[in-house]
PDB file of N, CA and C in Angstrom:
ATOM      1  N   UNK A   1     108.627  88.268  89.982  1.00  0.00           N
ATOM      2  CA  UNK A   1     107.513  89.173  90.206  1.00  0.00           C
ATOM      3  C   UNK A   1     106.194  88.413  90.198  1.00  0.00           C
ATOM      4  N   UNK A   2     105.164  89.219  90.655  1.00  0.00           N
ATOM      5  CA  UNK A   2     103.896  88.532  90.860  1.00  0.00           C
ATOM      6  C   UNK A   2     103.402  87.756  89.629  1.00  0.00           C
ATOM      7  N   UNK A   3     102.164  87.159  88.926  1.00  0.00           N
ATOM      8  CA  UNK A   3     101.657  86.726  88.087  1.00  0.00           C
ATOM      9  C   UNK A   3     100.063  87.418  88.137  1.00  0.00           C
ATOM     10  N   UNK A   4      99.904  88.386  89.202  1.00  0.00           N
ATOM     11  CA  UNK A   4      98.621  88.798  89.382  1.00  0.00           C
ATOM     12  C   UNK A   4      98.278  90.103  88.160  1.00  0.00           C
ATOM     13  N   UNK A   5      97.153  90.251  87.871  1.00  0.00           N
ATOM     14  CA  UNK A   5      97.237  91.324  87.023  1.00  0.00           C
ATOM     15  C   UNK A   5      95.815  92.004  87.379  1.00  0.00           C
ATOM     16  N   UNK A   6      94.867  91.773  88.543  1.00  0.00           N
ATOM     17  CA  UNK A   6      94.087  92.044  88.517  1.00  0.00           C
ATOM     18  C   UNK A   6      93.289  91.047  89.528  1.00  0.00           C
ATOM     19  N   UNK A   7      92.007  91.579  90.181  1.00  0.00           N
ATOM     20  CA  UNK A   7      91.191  91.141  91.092  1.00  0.00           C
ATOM     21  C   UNK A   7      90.761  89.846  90.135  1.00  0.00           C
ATOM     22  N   UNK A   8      90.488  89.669  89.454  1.00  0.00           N
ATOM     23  CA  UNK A   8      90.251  88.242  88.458  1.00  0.00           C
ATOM     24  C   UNK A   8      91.331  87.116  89.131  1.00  0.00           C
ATOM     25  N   UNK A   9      92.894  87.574  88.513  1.00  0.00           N
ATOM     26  CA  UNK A   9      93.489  86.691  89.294  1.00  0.00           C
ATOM     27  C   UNK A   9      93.890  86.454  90.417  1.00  0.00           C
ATOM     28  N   UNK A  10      93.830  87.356  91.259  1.00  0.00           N
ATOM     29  CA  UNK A  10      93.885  86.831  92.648  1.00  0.00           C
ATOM     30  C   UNK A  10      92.713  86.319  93.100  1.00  0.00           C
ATOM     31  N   UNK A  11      91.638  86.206  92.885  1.00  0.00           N
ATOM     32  CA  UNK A  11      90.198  85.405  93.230  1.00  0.00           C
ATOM     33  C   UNK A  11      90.576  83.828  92.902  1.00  0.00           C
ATOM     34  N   UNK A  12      90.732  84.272  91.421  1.00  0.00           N
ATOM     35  CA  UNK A  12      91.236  82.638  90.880  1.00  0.00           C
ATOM     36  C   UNK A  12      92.440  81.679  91.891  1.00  0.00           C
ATOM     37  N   UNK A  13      93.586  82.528  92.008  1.00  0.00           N
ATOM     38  CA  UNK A  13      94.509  82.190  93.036  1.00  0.00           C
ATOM     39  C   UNK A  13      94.477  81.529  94.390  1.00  0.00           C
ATOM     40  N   UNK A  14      93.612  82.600  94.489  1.00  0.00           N
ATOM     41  CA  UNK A  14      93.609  82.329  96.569  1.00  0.00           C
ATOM     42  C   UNK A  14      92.041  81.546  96.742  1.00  0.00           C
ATOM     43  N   UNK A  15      91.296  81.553  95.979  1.00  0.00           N
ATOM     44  CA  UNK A  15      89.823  80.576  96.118  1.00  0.00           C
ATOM     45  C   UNK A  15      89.626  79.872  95.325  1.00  0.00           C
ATOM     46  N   UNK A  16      89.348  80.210  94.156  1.00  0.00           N
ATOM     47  CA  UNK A  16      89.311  78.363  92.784  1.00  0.00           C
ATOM     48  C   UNK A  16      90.283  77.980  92.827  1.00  0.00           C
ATOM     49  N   UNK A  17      91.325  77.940  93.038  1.00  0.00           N
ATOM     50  CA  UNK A  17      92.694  77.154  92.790  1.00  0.00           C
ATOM     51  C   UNK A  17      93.004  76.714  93.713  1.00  0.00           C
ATOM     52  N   UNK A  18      92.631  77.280  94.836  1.00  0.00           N
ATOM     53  CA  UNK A  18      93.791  76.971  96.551  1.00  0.00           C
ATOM     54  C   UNK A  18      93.144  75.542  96.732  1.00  0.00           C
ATOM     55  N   UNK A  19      93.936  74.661  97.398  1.00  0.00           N
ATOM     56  CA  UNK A  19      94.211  73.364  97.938  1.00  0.00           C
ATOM     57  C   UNK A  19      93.249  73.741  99.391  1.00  0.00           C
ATOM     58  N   UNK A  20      93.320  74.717 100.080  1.00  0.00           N
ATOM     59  CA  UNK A  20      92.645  75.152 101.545  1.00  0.00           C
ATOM     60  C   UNK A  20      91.403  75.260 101.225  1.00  0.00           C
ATOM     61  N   UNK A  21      90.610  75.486 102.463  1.00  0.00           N
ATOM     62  CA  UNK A  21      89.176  75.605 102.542  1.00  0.00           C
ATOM     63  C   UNK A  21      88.881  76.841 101.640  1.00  0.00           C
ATOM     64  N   UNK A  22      87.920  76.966 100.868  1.00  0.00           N
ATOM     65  CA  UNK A  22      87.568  78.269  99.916  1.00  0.00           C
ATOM     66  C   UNK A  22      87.204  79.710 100.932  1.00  0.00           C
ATOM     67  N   UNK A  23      86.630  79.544 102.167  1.00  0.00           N
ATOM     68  CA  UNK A  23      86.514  80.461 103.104  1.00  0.00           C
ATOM     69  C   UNK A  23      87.694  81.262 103.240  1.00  0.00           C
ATOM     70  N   UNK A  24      88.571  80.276 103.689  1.00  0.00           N
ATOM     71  CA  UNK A  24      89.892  80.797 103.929  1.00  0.00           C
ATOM     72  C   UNK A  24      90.869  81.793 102.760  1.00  0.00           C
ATOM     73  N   UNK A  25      90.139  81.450 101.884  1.00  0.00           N
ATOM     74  CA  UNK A  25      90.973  81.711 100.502  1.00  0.00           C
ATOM     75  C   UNK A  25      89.846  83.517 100.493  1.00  0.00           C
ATOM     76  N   UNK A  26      88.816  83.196 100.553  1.00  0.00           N
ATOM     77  CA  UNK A  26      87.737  84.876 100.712  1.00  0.00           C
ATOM     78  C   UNK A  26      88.127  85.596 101.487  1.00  0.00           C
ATOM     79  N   UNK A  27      89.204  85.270 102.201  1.00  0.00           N
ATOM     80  CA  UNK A  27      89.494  85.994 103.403  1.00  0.00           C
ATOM     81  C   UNK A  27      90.755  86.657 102.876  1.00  0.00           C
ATOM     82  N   UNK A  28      91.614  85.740 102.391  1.00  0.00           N
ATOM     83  CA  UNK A  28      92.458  86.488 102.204  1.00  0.00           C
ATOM     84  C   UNK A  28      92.413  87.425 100.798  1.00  0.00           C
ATOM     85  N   UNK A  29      91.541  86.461  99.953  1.00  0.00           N
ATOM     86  CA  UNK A  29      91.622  87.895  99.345  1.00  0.00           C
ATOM     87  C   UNK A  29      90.773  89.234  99.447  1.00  0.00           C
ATOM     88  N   UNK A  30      89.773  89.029 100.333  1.00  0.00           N
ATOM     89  CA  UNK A  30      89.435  90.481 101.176  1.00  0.00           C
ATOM     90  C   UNK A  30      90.586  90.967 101.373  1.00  0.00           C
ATOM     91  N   UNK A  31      91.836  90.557 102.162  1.00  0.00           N
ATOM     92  CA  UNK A  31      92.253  91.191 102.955  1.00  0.00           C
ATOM     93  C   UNK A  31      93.215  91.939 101.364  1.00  0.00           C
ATOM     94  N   UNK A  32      93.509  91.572 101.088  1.00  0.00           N
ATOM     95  CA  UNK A  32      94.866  92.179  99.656  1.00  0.00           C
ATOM     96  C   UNK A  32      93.678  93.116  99.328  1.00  0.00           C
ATOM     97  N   UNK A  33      92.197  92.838  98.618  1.00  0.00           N
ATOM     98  CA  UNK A  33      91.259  93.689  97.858  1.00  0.00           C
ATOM     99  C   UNK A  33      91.781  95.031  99.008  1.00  0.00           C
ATOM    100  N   UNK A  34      91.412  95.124 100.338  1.00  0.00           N
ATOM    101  CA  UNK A  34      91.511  95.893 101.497  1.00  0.00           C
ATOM    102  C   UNK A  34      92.601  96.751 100.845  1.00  0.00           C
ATOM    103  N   UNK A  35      93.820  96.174 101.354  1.00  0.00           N
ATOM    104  CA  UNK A  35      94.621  96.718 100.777  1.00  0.00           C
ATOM    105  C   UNK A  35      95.222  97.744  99.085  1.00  0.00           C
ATOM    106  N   UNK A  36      94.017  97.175  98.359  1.00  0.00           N
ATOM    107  CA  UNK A  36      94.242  97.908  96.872  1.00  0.00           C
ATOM    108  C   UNK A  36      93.399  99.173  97.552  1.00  0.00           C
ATOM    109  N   UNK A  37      91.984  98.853  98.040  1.00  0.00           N
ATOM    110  CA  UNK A  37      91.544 100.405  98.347  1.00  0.00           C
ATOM    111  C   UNK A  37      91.872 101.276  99.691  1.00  0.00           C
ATOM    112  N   UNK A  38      92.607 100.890  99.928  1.00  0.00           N
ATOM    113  CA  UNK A  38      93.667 101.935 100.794  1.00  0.00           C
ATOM    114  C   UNK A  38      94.538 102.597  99.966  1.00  0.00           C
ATOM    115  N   UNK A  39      95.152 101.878  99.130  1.00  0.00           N
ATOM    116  CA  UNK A  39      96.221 102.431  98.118  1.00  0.00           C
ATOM    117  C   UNK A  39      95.507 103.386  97.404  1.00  0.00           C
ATOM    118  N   UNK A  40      94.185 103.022  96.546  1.00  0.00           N
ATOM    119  CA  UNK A  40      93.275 104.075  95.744  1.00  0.00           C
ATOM    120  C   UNK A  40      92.959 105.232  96.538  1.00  0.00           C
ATOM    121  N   UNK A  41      92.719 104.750  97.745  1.00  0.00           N
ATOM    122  CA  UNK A  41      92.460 106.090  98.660  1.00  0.00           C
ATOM    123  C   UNK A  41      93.328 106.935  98.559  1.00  0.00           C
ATOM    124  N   UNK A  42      94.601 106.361  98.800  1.00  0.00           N
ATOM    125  CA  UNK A  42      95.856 106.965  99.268  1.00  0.00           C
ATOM    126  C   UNK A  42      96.483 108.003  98.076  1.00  0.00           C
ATOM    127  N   UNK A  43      95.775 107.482  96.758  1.00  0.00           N
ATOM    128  CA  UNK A  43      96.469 107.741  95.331  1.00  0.00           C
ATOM    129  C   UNK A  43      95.331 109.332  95.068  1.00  0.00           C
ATOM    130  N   UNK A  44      94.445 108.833  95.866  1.00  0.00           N
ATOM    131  CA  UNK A  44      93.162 109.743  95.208  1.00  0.00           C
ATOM    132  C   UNK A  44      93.530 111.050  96.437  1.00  0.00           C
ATOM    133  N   UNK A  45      93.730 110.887  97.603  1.00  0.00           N
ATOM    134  CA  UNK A  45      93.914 112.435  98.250  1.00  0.00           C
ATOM    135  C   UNK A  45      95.055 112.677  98.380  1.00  0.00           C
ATOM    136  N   UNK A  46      96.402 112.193  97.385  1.00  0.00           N
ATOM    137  CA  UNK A  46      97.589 113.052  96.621  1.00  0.00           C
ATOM    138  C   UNK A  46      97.484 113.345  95.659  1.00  0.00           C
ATOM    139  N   UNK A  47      96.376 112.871  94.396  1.00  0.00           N
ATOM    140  CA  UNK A  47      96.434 113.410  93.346  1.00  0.00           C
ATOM    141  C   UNK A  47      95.187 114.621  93.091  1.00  0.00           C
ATOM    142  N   UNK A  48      93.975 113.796  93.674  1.00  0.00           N
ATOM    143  CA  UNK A  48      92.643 114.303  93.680  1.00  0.00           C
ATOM    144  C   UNK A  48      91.851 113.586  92.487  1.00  0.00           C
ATOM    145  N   UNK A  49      91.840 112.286  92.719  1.00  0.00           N
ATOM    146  CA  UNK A  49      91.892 111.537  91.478  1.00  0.00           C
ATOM    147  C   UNK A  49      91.623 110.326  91.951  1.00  0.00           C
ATOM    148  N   UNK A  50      91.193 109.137  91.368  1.00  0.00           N
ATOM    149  CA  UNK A  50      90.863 107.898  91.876  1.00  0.00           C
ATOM    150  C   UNK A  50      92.115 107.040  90.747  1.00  0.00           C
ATOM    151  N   UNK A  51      92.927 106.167  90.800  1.00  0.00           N
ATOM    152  CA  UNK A  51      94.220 105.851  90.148  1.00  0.00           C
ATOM    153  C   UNK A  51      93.220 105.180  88.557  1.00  0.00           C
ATOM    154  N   UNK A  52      93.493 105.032  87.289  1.00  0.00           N
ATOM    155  CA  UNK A  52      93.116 104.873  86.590  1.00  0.00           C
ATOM    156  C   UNK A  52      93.002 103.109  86.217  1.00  0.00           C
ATOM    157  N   UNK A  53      92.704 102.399  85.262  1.00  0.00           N
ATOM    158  CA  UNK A  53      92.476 101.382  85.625  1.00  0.00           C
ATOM    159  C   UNK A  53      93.507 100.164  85.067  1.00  0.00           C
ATOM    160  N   UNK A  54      94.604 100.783  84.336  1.00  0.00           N
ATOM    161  CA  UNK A  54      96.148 100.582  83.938  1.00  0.00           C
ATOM    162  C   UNK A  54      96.940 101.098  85.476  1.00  0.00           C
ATOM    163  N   UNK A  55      96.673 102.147  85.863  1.00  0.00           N
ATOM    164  CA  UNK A  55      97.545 102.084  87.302  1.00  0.00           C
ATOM    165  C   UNK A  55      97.023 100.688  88.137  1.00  0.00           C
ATOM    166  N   UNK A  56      95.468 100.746  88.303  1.00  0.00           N
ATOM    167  CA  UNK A  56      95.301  99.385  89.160  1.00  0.00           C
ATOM    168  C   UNK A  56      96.006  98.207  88.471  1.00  0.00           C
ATOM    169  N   UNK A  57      96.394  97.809  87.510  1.00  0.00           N
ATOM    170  CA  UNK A  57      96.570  97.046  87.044  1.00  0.00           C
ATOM    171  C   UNK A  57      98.064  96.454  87.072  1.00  0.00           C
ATOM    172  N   UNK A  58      98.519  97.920  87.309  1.00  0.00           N
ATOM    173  CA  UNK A  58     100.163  97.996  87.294  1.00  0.00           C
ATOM    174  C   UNK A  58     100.286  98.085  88.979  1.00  0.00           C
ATOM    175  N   UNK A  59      99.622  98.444  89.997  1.00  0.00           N
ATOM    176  CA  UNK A  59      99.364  98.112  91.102  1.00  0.00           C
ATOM    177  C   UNK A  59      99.960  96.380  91.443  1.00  0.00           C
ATOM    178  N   UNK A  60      98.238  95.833  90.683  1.00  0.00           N
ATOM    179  CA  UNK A  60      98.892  94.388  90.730  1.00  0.00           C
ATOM    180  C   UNK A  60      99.761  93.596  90.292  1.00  0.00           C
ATOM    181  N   UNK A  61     100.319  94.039  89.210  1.00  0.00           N
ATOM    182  CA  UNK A  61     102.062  93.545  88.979  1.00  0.00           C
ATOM    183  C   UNK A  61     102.741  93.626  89.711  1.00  0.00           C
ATOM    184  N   UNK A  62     103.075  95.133  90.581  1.00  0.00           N
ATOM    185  CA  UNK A  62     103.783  95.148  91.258  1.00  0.00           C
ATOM    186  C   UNK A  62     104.093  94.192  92.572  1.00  0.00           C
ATOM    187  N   UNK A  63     103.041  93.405  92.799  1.00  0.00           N
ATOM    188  CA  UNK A  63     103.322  93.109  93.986  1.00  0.00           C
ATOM    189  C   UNK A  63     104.063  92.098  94.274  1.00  0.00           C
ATOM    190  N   UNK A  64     104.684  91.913  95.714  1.00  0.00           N
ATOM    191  CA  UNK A  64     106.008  90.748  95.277  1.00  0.00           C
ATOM    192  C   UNK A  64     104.816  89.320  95.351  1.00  0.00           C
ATOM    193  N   UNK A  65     106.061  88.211  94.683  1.00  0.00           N
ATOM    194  CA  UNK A  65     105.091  86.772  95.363  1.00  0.00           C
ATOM    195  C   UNK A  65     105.028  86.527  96.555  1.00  0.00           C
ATOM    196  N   UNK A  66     105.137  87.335  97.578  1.00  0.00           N
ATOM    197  CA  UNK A  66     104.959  87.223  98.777  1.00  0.00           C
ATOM    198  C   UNK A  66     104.087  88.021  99.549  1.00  0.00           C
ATOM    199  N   UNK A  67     103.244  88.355  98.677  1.00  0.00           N
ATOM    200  CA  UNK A  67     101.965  88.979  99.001  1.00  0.00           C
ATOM    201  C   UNK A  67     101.038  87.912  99.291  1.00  0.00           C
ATOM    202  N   UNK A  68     100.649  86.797  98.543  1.00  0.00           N
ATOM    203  CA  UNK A  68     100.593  86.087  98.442  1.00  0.00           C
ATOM    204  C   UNK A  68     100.293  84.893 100.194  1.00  0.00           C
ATOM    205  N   UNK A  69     101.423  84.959 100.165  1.00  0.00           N
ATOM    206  CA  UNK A  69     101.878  84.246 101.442  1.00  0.00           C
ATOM    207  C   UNK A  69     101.204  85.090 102.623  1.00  0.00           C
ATOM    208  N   UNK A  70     101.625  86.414 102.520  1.00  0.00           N
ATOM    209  CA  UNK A  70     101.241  87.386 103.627  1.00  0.00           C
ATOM    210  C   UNK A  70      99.526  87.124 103.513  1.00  0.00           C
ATOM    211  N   UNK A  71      99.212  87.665 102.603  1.00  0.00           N
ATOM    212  CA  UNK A  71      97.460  87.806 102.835  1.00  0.00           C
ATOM    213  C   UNK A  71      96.804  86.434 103.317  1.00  0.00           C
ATOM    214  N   UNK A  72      97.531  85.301 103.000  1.00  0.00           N
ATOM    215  CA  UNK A  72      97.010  83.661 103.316  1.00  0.00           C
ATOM    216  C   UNK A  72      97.650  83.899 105.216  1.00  0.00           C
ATOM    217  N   UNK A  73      98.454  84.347 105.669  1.00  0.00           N
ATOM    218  CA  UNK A  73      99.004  84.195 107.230  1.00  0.00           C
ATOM    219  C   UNK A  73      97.456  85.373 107.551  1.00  0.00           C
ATOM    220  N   UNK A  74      97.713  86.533 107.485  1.00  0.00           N
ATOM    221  CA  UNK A  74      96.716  87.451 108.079  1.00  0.00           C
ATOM    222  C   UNK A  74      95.469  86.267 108.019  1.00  0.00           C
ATOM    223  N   UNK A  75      94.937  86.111 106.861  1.00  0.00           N
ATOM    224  CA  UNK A  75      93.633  85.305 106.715  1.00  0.00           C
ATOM    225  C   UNK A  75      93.545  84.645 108.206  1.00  0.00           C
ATOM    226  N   UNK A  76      94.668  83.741 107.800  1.00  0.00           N
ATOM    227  CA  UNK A  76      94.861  82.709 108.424  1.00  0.00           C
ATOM    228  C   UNK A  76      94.707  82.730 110.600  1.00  0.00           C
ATOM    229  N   UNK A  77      95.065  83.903 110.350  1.00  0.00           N
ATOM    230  CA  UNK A  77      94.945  84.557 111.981  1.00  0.00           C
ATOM    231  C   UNK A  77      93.687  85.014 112.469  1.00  0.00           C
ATOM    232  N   UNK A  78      92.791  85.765 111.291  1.00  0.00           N
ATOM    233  CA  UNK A  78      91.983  86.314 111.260  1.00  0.00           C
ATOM    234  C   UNK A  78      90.726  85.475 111.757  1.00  0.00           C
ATOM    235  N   UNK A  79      90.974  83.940 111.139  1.00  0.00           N
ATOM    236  CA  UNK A  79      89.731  83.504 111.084  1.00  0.00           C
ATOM    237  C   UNK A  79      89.988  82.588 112.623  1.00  0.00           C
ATOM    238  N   UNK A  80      91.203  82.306 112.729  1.00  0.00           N
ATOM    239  CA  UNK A  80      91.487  81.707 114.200  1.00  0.00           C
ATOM    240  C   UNK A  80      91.356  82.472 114.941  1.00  0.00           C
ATOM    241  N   UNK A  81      91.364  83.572 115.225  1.00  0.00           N
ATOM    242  CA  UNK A  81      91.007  84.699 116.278  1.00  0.00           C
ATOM    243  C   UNK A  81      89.189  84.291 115.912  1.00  0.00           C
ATOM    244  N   UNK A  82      88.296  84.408 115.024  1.00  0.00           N
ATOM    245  CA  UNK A  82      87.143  84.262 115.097  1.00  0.00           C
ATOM    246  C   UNK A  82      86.641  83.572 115.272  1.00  0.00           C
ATOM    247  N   UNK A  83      87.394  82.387 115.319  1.00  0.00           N
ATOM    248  CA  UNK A  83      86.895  81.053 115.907  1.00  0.00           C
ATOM    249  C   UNK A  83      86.721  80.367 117.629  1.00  0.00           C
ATOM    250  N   UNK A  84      88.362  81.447 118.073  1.00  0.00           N
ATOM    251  CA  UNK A  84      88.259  81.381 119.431  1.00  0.00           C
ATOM    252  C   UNK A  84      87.161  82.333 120.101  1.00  0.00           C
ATOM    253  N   UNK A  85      86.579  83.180 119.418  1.00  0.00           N
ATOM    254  CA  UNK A  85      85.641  83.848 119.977  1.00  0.00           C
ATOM    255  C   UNK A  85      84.497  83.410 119.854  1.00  0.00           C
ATOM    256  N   UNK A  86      84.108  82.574 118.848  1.00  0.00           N
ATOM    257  CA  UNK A  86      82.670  81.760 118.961  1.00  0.00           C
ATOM    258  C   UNK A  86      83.095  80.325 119.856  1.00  0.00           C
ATOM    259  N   UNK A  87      83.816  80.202 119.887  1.00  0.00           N
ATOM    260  CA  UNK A  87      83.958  78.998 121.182  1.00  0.00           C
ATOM    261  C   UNK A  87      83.852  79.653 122.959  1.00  0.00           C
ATOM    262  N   UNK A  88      84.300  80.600 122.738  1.00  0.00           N
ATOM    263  CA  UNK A  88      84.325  81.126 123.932  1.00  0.00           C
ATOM    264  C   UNK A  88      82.837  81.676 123.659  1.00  0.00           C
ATOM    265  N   UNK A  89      82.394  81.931 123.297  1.00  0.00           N
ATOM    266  CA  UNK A  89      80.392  82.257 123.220  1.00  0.00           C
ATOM    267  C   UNK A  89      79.916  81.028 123.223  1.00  0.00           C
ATOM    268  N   UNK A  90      80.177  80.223 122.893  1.00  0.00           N
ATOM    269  CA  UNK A  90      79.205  79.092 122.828  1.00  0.00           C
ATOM    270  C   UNK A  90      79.792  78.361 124.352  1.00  0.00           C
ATOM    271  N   UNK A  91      80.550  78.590 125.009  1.00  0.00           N
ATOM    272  CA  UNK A  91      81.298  78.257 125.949  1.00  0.00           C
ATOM    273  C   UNK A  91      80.843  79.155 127.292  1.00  0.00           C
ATOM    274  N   UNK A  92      79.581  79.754 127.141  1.00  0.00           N
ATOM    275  CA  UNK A  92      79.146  80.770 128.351  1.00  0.00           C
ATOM    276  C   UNK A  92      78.207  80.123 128.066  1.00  0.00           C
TER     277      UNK A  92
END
């Protein structure tokens, strides 16, 4: 299971710790943060409630170690798609 327990450690994870460019690492964890408030959304117009801050928490346990991996590929696409588009602008 994950080792995450919270937006603390996945910051630490995917940007102070990562071996990759630190950009790359903001990106992906935008993209997982993204993902927790979709879930809060999602939690809040079935319950009528915003999830408490032991559910977020138990949120981030849950997730496999391959969240991980996933949010670093999306990143990873994300910012190469944005790159071919400022080349192609600077390229007109």
């Amino acid at each position: 299971m994950s080792t995450l327990s919270g937006p603390e450690d996945t910051y630490k994870l995917l940007v102070e710790q990562s071996q990759d460019n630190w950009l790359y690492g903001l990106v992906a964890f935008a993209v997982l943060e993204e993902q927790r408030i979709e879930w809060m959304r999602h939690i809040e117009s079935r319950s009528g409630s915003l999830p408490s801050s032991q559910q977020i928490r138990d949120w981030y346990q849950q997730q496999p170690d391959s969240v991980l991996l996933r949010v670093r590929g999306t990143a990873e696409n994300a910012l190469k798609v944005y790159a071919e588009e400022i080349a192609a602008t600077i390229e007109e």
